[in-house]
PDB file of N, CA and C in Angstrom:
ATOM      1  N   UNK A   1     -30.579   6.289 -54.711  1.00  0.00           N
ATOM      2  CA  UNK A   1     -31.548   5.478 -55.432  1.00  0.00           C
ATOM      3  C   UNK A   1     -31.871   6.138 -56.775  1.00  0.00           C
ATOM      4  N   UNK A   2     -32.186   5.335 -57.682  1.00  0.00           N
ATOM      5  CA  UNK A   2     -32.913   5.350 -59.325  1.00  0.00           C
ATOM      6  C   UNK A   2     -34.216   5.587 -59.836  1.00  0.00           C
ATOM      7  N   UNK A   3     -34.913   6.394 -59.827  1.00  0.00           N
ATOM      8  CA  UNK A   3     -36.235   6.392 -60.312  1.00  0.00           C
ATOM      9  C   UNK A   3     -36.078   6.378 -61.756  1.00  0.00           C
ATOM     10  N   UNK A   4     -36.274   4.662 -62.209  1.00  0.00           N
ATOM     11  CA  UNK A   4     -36.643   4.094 -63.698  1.00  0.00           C
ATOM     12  C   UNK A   4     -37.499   4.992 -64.680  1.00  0.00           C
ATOM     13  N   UNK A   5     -38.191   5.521 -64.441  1.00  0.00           N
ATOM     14  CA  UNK A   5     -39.020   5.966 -64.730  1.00  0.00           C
ATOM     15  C   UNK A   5     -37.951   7.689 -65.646  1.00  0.00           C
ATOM     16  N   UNK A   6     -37.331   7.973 -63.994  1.00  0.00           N
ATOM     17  CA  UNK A   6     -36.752   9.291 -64.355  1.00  0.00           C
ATOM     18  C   UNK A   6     -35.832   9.214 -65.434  1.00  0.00           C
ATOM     19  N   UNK A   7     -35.151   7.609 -64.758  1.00  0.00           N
ATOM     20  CA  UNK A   7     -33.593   7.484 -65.968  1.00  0.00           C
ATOM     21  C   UNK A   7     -33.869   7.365 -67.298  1.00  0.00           C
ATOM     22  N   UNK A   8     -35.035   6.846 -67.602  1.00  0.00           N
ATOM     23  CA  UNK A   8     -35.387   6.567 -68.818  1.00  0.00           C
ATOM     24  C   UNK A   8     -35.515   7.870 -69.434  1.00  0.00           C
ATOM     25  N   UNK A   9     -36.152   8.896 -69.021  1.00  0.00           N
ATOM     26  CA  UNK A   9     -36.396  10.032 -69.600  1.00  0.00           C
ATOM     27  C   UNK A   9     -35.113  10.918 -69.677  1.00  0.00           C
ATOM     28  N   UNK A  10     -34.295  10.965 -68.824  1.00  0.00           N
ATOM     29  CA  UNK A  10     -33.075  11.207 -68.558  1.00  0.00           C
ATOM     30  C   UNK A  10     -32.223  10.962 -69.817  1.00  0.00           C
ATOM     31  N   UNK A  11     -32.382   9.561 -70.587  1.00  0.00           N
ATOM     32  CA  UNK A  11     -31.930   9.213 -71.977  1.00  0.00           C
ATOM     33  C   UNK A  11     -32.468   8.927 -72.579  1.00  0.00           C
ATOM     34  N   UNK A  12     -34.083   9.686 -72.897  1.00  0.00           N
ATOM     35  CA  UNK A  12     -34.694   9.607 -74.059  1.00  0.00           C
ATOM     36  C   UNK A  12     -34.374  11.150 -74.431  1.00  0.00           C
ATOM     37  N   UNK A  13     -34.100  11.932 -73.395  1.00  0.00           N
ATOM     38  CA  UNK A  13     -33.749  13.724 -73.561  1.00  0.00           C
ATOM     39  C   UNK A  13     -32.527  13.677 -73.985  1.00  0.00           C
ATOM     40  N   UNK A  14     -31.293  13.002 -73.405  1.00  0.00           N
ATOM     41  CA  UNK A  14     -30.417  13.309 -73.930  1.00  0.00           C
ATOM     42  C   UNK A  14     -29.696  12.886 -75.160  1.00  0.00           C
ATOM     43  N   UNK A  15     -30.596  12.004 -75.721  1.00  0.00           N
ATOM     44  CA  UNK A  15     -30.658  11.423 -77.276  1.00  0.00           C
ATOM     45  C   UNK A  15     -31.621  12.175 -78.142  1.00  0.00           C
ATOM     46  N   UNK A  16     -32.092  13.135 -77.919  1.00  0.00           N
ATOM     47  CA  UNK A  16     -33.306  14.261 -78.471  1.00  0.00           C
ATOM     48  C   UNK A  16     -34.641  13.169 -79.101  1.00  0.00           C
ATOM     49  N   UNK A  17     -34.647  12.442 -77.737  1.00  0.00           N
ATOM     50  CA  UNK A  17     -35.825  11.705 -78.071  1.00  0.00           C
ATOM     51  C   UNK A  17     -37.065  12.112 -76.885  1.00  0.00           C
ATOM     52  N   UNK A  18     -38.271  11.848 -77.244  1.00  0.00           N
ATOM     53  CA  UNK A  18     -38.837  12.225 -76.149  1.00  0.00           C
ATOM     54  C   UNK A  18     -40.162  10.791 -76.315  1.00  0.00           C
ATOM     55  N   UNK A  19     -41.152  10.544 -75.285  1.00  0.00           N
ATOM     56  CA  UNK A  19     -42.114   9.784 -75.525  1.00  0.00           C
ATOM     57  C   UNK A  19     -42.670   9.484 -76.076  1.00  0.00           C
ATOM     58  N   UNK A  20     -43.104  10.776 -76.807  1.00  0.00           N
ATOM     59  CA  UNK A  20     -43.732  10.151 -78.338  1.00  0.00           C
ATOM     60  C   UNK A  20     -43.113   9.641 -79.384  1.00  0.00           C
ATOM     61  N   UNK A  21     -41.941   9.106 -79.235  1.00  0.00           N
ATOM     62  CA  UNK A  21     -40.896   8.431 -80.189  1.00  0.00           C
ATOM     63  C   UNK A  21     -40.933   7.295 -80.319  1.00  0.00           C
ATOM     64  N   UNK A  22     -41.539   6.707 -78.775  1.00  0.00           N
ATOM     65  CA  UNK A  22     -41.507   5.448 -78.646  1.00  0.00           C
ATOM     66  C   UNK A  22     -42.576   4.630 -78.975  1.00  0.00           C
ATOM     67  N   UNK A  23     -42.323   3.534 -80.014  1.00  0.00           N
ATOM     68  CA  UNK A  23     -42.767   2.954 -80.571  1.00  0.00           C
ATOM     69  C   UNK A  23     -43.685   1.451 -79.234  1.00  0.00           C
ATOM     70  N   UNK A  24     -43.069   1.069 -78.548  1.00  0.00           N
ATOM     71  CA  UNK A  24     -43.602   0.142 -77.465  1.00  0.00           C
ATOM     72  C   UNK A  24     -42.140   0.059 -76.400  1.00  0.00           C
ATOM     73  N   UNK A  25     -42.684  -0.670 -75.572  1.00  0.00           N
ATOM     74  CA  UNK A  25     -41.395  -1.085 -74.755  1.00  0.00           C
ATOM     75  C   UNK A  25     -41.695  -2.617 -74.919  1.00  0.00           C
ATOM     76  N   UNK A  26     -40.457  -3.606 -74.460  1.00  0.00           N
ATOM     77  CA  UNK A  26     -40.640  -4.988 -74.115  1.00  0.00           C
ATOM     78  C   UNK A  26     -39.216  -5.718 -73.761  1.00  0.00           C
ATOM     79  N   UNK A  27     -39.409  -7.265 -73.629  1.00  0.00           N
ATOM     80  CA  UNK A  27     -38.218  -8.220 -73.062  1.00  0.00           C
ATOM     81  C   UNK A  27     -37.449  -7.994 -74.936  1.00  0.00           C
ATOM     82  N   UNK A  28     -36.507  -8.614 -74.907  1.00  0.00           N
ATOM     83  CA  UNK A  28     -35.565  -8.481 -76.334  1.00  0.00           C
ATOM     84  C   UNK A  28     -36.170  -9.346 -76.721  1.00  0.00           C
ATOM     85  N   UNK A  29     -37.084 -10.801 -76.470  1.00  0.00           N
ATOM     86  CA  UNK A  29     -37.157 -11.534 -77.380  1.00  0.00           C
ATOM     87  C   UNK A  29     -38.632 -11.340 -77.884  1.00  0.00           C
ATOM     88  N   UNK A  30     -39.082 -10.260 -77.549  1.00  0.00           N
ATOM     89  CA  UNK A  30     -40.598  -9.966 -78.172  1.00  0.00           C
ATOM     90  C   UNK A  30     -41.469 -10.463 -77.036  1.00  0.00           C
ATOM     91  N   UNK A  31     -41.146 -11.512 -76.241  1.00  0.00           N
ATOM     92  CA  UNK A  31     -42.235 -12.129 -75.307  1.00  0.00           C
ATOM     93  C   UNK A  31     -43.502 -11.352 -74.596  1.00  0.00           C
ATOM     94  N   UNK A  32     -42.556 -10.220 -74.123  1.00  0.00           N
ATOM     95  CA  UNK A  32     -43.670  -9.296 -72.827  1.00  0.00           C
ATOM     96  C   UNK A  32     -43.193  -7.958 -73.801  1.00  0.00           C
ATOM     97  N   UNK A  33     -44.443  -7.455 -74.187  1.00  0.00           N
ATOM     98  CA  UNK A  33     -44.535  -6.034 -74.528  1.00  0.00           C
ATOM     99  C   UNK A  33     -45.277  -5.269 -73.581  1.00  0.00           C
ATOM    100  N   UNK A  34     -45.324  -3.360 -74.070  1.00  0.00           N
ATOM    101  CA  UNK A  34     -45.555  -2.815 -73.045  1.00  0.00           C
ATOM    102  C   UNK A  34     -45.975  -1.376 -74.124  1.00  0.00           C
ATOM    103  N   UNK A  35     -47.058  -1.018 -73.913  1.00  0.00           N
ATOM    104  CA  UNK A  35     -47.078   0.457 -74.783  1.00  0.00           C
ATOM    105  C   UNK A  35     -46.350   1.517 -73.847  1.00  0.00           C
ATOM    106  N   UNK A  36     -45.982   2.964 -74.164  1.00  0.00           N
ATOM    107  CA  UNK A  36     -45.063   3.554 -73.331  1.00  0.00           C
ATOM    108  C   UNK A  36     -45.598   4.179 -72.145  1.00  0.00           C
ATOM    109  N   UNK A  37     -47.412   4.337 -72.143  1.00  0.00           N
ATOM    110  CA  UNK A  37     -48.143   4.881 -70.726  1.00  0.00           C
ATOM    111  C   UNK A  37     -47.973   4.028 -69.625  1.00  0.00           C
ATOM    112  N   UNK A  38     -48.276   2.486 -70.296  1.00  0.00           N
ATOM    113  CA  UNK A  38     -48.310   1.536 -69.214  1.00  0.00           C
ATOM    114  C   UNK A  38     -47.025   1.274 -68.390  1.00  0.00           C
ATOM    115  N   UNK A  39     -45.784   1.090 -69.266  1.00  0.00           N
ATOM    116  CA  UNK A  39     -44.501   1.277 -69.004  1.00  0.00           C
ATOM    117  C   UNK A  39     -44.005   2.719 -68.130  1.00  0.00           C
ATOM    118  N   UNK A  40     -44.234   3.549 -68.426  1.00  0.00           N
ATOM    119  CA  UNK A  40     -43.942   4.900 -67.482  1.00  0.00           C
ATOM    120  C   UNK A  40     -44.568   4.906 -66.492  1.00  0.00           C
ATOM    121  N   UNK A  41     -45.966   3.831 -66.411  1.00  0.00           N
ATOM    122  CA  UNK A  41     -46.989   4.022 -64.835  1.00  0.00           C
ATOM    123  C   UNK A  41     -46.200   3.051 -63.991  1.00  0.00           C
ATOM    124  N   UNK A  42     -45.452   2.245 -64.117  1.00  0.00           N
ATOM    125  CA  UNK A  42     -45.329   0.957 -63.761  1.00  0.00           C
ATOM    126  C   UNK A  42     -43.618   1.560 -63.598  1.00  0.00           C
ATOM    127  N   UNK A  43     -42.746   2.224 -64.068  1.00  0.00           N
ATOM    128  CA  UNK A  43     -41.276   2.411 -64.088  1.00  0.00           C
ATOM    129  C   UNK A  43     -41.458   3.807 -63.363  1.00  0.00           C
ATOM    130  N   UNK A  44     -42.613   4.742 -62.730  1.00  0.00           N
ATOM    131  CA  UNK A  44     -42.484   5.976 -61.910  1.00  0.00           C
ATOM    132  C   UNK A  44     -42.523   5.411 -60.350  1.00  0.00           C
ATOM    133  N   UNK A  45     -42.867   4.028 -60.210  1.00  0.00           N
ATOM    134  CA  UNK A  45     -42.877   2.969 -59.289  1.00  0.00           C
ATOM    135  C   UNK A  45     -41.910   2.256 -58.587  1.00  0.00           C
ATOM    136  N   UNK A  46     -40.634   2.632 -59.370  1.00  0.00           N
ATOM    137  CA  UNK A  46     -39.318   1.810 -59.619  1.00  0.00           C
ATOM    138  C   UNK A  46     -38.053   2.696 -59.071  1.00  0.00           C
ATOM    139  N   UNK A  47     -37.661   2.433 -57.890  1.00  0.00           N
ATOM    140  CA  UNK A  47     -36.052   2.612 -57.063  1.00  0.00           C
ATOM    141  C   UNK A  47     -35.750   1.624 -57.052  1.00  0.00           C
ATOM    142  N   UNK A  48     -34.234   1.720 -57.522  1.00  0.00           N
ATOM    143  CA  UNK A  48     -33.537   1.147 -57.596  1.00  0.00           C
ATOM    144  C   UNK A  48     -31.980   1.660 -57.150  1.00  0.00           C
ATOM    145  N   UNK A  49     -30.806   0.668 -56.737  1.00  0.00           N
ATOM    146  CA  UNK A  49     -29.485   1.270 -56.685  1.00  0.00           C
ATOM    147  C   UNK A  49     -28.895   1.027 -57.416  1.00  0.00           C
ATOM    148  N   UNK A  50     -28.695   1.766 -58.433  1.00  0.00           N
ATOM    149  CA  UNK A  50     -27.719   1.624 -59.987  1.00  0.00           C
ATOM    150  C   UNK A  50     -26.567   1.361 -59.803  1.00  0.00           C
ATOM    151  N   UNK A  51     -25.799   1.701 -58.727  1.00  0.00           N
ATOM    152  CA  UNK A  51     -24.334   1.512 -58.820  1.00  0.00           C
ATOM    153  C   UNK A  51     -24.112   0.092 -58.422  1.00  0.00           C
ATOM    154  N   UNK A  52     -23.023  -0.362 -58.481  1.00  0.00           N
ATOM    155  CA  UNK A  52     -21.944  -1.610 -58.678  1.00  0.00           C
ATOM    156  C   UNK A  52     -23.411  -2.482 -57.494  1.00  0.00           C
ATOM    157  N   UNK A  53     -22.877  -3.419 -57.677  1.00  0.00           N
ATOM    158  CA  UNK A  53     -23.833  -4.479 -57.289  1.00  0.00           C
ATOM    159  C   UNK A  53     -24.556  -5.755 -58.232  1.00  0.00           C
ATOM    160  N   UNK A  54     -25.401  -6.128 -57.812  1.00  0.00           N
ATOM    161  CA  UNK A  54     -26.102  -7.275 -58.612  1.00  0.00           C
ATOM    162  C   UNK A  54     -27.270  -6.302 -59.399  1.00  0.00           C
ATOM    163  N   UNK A  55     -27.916  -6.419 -60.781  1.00  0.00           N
ATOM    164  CA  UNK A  55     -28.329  -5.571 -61.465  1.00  0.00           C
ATOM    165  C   UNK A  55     -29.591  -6.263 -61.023  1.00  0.00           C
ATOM    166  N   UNK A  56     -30.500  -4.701 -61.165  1.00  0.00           N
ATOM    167  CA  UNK A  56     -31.828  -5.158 -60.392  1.00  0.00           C
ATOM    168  C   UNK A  56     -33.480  -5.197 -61.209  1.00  0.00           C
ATOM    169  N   UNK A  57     -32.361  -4.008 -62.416  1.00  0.00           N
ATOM    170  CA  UNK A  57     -33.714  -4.169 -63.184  1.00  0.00           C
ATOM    171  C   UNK A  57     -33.669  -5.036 -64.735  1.00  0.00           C
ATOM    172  N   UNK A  58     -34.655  -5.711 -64.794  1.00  0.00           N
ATOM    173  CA  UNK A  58     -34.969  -6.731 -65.840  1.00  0.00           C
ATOM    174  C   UNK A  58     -33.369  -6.811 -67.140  1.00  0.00           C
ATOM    175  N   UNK A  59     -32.790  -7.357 -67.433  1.00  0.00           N
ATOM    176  CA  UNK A  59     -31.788  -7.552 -68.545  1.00  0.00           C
ATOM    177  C   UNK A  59     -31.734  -7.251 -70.030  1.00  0.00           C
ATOM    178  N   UNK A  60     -33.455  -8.116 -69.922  1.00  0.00           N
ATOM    179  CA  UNK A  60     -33.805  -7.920 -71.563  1.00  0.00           C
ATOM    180  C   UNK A  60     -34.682  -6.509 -71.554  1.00  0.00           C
ATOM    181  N   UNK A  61     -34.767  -5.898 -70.858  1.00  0.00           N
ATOM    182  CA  UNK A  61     -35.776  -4.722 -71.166  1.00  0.00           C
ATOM    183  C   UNK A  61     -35.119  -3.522 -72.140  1.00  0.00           C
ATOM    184  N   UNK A  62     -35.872  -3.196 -73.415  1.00  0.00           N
ATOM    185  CA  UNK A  62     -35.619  -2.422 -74.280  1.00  0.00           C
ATOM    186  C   UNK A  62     -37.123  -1.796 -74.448  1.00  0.00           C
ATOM    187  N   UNK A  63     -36.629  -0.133 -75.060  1.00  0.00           N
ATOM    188  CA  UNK A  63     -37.772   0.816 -75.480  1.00  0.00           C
ATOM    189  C   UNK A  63     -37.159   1.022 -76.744  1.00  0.00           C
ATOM    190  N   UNK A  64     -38.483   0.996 -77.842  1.00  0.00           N
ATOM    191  CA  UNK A  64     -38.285   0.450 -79.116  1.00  0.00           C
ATOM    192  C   UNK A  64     -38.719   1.826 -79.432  1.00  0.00           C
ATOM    193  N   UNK A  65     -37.712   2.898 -80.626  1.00  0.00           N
ATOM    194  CA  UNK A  65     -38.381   3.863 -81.612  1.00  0.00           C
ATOM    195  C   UNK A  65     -38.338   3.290 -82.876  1.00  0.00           C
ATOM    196  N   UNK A  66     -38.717   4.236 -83.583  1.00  0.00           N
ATOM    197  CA  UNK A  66     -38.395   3.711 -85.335  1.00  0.00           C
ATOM    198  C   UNK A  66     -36.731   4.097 -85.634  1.00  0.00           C
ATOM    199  N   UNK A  67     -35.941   2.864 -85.631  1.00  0.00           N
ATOM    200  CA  UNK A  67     -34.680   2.936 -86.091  1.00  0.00           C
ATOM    201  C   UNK A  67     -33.935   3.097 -84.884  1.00  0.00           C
ATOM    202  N   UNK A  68     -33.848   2.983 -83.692  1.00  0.00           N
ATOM    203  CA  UNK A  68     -33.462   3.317 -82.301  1.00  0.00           C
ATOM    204  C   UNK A  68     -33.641   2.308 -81.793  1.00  0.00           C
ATOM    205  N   UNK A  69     -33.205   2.238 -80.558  1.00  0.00           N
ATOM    206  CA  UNK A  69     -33.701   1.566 -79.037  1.00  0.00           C
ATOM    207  C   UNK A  69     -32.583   1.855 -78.360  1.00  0.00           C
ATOM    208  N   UNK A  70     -33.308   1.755 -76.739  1.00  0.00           N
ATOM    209  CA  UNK A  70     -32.134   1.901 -75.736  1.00  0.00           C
ATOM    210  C   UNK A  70     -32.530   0.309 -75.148  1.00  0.00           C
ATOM    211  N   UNK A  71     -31.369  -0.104 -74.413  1.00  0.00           N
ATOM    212  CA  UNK A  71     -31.449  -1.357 -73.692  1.00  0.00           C
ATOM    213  C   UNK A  71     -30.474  -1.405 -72.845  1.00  0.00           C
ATOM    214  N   UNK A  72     -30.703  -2.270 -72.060  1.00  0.00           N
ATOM    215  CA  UNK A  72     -30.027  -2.556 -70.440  1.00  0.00           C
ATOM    216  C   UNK A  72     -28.418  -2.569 -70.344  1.00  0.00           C
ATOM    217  N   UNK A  73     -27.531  -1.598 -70.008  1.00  0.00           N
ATOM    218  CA  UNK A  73     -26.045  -2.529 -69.900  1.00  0.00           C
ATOM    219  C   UNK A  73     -25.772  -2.704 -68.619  1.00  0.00           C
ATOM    220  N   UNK A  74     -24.883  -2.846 -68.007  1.00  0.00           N
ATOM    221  CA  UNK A  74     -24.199  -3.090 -67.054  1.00  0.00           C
ATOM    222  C   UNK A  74     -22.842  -3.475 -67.104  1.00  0.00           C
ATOM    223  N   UNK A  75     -22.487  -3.095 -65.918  1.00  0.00           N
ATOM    224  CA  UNK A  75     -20.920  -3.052 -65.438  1.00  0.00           C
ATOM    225  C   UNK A  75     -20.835  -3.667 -64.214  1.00  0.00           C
ATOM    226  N   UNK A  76     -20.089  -4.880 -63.550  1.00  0.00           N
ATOM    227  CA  UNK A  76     -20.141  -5.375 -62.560  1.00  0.00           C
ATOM    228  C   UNK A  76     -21.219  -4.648 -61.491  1.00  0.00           C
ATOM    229  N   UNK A  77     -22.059  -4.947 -61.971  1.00  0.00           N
ATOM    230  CA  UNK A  77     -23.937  -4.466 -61.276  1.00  0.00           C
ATOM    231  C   UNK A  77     -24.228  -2.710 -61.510  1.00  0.00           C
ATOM    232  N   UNK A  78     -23.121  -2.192 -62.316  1.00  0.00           N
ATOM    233  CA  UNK A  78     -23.428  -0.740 -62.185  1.00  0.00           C
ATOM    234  C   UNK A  78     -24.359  -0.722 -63.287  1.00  0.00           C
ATOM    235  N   UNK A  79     -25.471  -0.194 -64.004  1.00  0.00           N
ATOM    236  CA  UNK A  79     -26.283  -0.606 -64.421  1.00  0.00           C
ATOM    237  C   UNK A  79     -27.328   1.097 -65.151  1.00  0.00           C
ATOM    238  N   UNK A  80     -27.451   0.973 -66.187  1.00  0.00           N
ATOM    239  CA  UNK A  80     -28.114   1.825 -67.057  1.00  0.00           C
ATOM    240  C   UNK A  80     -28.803   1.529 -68.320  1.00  0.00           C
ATOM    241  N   UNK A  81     -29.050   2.925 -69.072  1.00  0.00           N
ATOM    242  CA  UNK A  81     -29.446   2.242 -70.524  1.00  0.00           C
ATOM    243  C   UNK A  81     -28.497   2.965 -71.544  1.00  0.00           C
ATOM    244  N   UNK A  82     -28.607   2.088 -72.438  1.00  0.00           N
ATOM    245  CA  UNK A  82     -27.739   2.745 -73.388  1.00  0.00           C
ATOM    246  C   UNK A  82     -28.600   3.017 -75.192  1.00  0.00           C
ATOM    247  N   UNK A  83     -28.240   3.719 -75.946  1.00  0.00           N
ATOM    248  CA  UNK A  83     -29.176   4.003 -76.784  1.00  0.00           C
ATOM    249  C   UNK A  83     -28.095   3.604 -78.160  1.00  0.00           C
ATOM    250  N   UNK A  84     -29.190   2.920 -78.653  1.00  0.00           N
ATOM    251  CA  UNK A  84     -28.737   2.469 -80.511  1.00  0.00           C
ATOM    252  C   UNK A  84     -28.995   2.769 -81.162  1.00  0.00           C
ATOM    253  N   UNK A  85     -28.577   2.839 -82.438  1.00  0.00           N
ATOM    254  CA  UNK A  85     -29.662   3.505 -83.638  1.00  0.00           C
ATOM    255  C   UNK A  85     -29.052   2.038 -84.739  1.00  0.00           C
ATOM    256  N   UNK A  86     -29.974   1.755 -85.528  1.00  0.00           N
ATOM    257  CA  UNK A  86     -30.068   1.104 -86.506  1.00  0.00           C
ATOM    258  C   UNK A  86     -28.825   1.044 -87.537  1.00  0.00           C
ATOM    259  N   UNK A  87     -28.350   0.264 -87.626  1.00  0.00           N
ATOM    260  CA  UNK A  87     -26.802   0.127 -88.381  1.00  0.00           C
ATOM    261  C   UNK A  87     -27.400   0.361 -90.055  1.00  0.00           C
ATOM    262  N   UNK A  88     -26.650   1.546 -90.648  1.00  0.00           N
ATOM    263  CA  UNK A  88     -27.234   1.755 -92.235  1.00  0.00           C
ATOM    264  C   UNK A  88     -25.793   1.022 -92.766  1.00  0.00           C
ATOM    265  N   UNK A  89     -26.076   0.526 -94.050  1.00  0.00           N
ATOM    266  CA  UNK A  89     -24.863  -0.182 -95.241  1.00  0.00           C
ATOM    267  C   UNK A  89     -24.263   0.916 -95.916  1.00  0.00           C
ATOM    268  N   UNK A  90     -22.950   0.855 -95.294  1.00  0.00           N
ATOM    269  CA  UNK A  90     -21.339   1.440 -96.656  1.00  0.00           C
ATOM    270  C   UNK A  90     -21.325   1.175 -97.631  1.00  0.00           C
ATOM    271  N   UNK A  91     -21.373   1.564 -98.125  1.00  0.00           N
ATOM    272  CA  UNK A  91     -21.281   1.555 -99.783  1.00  0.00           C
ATOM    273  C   UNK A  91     -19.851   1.144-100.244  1.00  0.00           C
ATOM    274  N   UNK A  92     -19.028   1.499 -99.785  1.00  0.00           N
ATOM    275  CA  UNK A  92     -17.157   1.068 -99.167  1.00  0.00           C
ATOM    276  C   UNK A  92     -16.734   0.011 -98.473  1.00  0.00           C
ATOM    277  N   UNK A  93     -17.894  -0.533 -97.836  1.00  0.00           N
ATOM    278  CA  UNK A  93     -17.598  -1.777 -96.860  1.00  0.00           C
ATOM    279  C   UNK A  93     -16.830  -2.762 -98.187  1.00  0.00           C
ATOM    280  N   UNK A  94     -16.179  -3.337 -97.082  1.00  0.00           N
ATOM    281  CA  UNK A  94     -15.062  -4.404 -97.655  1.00  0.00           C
ATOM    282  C   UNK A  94     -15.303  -5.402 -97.256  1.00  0.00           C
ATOM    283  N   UNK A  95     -15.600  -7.014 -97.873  1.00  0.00           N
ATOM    284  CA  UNK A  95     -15.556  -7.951 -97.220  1.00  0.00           C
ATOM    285  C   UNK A  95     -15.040  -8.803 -96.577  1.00  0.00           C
ATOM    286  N   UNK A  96     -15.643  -9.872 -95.954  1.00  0.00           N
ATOM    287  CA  UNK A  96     -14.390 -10.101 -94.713  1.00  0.00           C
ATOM    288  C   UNK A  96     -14.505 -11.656 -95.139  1.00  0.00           C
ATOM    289  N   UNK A  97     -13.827 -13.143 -94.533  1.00  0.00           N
ATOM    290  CA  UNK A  97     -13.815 -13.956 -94.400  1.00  0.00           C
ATOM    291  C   UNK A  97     -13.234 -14.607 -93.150  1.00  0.00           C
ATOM    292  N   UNK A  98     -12.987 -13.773 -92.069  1.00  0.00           N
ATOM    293  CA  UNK A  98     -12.731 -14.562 -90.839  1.00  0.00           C
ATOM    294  C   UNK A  98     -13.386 -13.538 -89.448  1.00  0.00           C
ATOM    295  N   UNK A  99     -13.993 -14.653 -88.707  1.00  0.00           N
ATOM    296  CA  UNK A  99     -14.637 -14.021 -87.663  1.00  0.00           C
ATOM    297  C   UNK A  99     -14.602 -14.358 -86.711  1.00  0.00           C
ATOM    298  N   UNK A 100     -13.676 -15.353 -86.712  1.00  0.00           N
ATOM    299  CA  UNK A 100     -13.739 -15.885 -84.705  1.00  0.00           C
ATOM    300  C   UNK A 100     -12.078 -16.426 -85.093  1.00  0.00           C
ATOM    301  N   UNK A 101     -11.372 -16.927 -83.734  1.00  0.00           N
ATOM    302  CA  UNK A 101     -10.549 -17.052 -83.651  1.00  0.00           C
ATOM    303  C   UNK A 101      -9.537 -16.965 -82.354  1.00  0.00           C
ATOM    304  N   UNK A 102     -10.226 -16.200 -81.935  1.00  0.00           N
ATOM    305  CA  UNK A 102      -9.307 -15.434 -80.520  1.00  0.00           C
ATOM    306  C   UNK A 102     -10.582 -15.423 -79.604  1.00  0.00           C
ATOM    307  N   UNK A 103      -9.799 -13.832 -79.061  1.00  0.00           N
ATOM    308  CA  UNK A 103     -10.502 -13.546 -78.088  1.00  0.00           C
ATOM    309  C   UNK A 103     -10.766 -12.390 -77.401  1.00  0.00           C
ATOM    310  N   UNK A 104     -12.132 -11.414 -77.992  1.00  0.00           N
ATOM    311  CA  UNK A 104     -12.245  -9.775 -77.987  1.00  0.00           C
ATOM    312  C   UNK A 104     -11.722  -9.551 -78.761  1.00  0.00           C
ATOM    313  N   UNK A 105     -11.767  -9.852 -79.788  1.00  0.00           N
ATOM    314  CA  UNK A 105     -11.338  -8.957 -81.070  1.00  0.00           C
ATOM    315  C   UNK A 105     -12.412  -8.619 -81.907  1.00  0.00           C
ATOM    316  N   UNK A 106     -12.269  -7.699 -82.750  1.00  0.00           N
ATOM    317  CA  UNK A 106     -13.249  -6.865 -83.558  1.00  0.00           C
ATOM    318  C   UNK A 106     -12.832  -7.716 -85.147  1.00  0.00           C
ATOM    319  N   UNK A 107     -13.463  -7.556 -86.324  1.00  0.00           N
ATOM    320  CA  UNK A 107     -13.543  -8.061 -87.462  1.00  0.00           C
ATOM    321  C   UNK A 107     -12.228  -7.922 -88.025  1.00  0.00           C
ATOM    322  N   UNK A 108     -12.228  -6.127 -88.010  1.00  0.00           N
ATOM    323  CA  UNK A 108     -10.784  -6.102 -88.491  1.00  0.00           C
ATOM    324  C   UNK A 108      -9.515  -5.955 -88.040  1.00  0.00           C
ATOM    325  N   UNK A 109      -9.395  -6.830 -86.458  1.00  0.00           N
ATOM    326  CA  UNK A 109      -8.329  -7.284 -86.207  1.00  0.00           C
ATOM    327  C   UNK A 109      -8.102  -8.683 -86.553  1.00  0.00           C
ATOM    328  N   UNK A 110      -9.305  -9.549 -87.230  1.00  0.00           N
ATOM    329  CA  UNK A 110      -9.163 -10.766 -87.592  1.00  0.00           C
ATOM    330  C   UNK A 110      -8.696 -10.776 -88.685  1.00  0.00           C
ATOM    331  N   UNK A 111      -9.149  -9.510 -89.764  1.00  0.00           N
ATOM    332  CA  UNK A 111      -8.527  -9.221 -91.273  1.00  0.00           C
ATOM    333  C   UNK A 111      -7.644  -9.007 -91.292  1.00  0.00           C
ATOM    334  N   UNK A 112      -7.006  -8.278 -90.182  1.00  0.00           N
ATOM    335  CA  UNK A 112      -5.285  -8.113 -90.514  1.00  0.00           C
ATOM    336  C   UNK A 112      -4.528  -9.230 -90.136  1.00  0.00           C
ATOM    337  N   UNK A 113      -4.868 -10.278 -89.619  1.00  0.00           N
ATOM    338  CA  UNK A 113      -4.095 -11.097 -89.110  1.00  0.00           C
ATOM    339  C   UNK A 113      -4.353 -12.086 -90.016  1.00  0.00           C
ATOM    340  N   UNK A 114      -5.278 -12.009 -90.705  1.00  0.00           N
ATOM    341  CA  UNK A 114      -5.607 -13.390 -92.006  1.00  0.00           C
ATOM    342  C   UNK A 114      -4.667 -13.216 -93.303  1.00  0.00           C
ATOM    343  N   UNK A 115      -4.054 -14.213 -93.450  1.00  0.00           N
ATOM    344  CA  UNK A 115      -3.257 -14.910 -94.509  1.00  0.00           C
ATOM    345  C   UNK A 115      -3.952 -15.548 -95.617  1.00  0.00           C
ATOM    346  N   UNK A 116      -4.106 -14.745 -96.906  1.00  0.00           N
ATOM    347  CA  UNK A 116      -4.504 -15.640 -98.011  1.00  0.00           C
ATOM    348  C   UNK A 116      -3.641 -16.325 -98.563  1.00  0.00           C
ATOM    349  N   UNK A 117      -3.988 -17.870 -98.849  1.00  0.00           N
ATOM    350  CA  UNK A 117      -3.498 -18.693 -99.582  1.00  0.00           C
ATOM    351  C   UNK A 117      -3.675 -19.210-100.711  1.00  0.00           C
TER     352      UNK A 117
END
């Protein structure tokens, strides 16, 4: 079993983040927020079985820093958090004009395969 509570801290340490980083917790679409005491009283509460299975804890749940967040992934029910940091602009970036097409492909496998006419 998972103590939510633990895992979370588990990858707020191993991202050299710690509690006081965190800005709030909540669902992704803003709906249900959570400051991080209330959230840690309420997730030291929380077993769970992380591995393969049906995922048990909430989908949209993210803990928000300044320029960060971790949020929910999963793998056919195996289930954790994963941590982001804020995408900064290249100064080198190149622009693109094709973005869909297939299927699992990334931008610039669509650029190499695009034909200007």
């Amino acid at each position: 079993m998972t103590n939510l509570y633990l895992e979370t801290m588990e990858s707020l340490a191993r991202n050299n983040r710690c509690p006081n980083d965190v800005l709030w917790v909540d669902s992704r679409d803003g709906r249900y927020a959570l400051g991080w005491s209330t959230f840690a009283e309420l997730a030291s509460n929380v077993e769970y079985d992380s591995g393969f299975g049906a995922q048990e804890v909430a989908t949209d749940l993210v803990v928000v820093g300044r320029g960060w967040w971790l949020d929910r992934r999963e793998y056919d029910g195996s289930e954790c958090w994963a941590f982001n940091t804020a995408p900064t602009p290249n100064p080198d970036a190149l622009p693109f004009v094709k973005m869909h097409g297939g299927m699992w492909k990334t931008v610039a496998e669509y650029m190499e395969t695009h034909k200007c006419v």
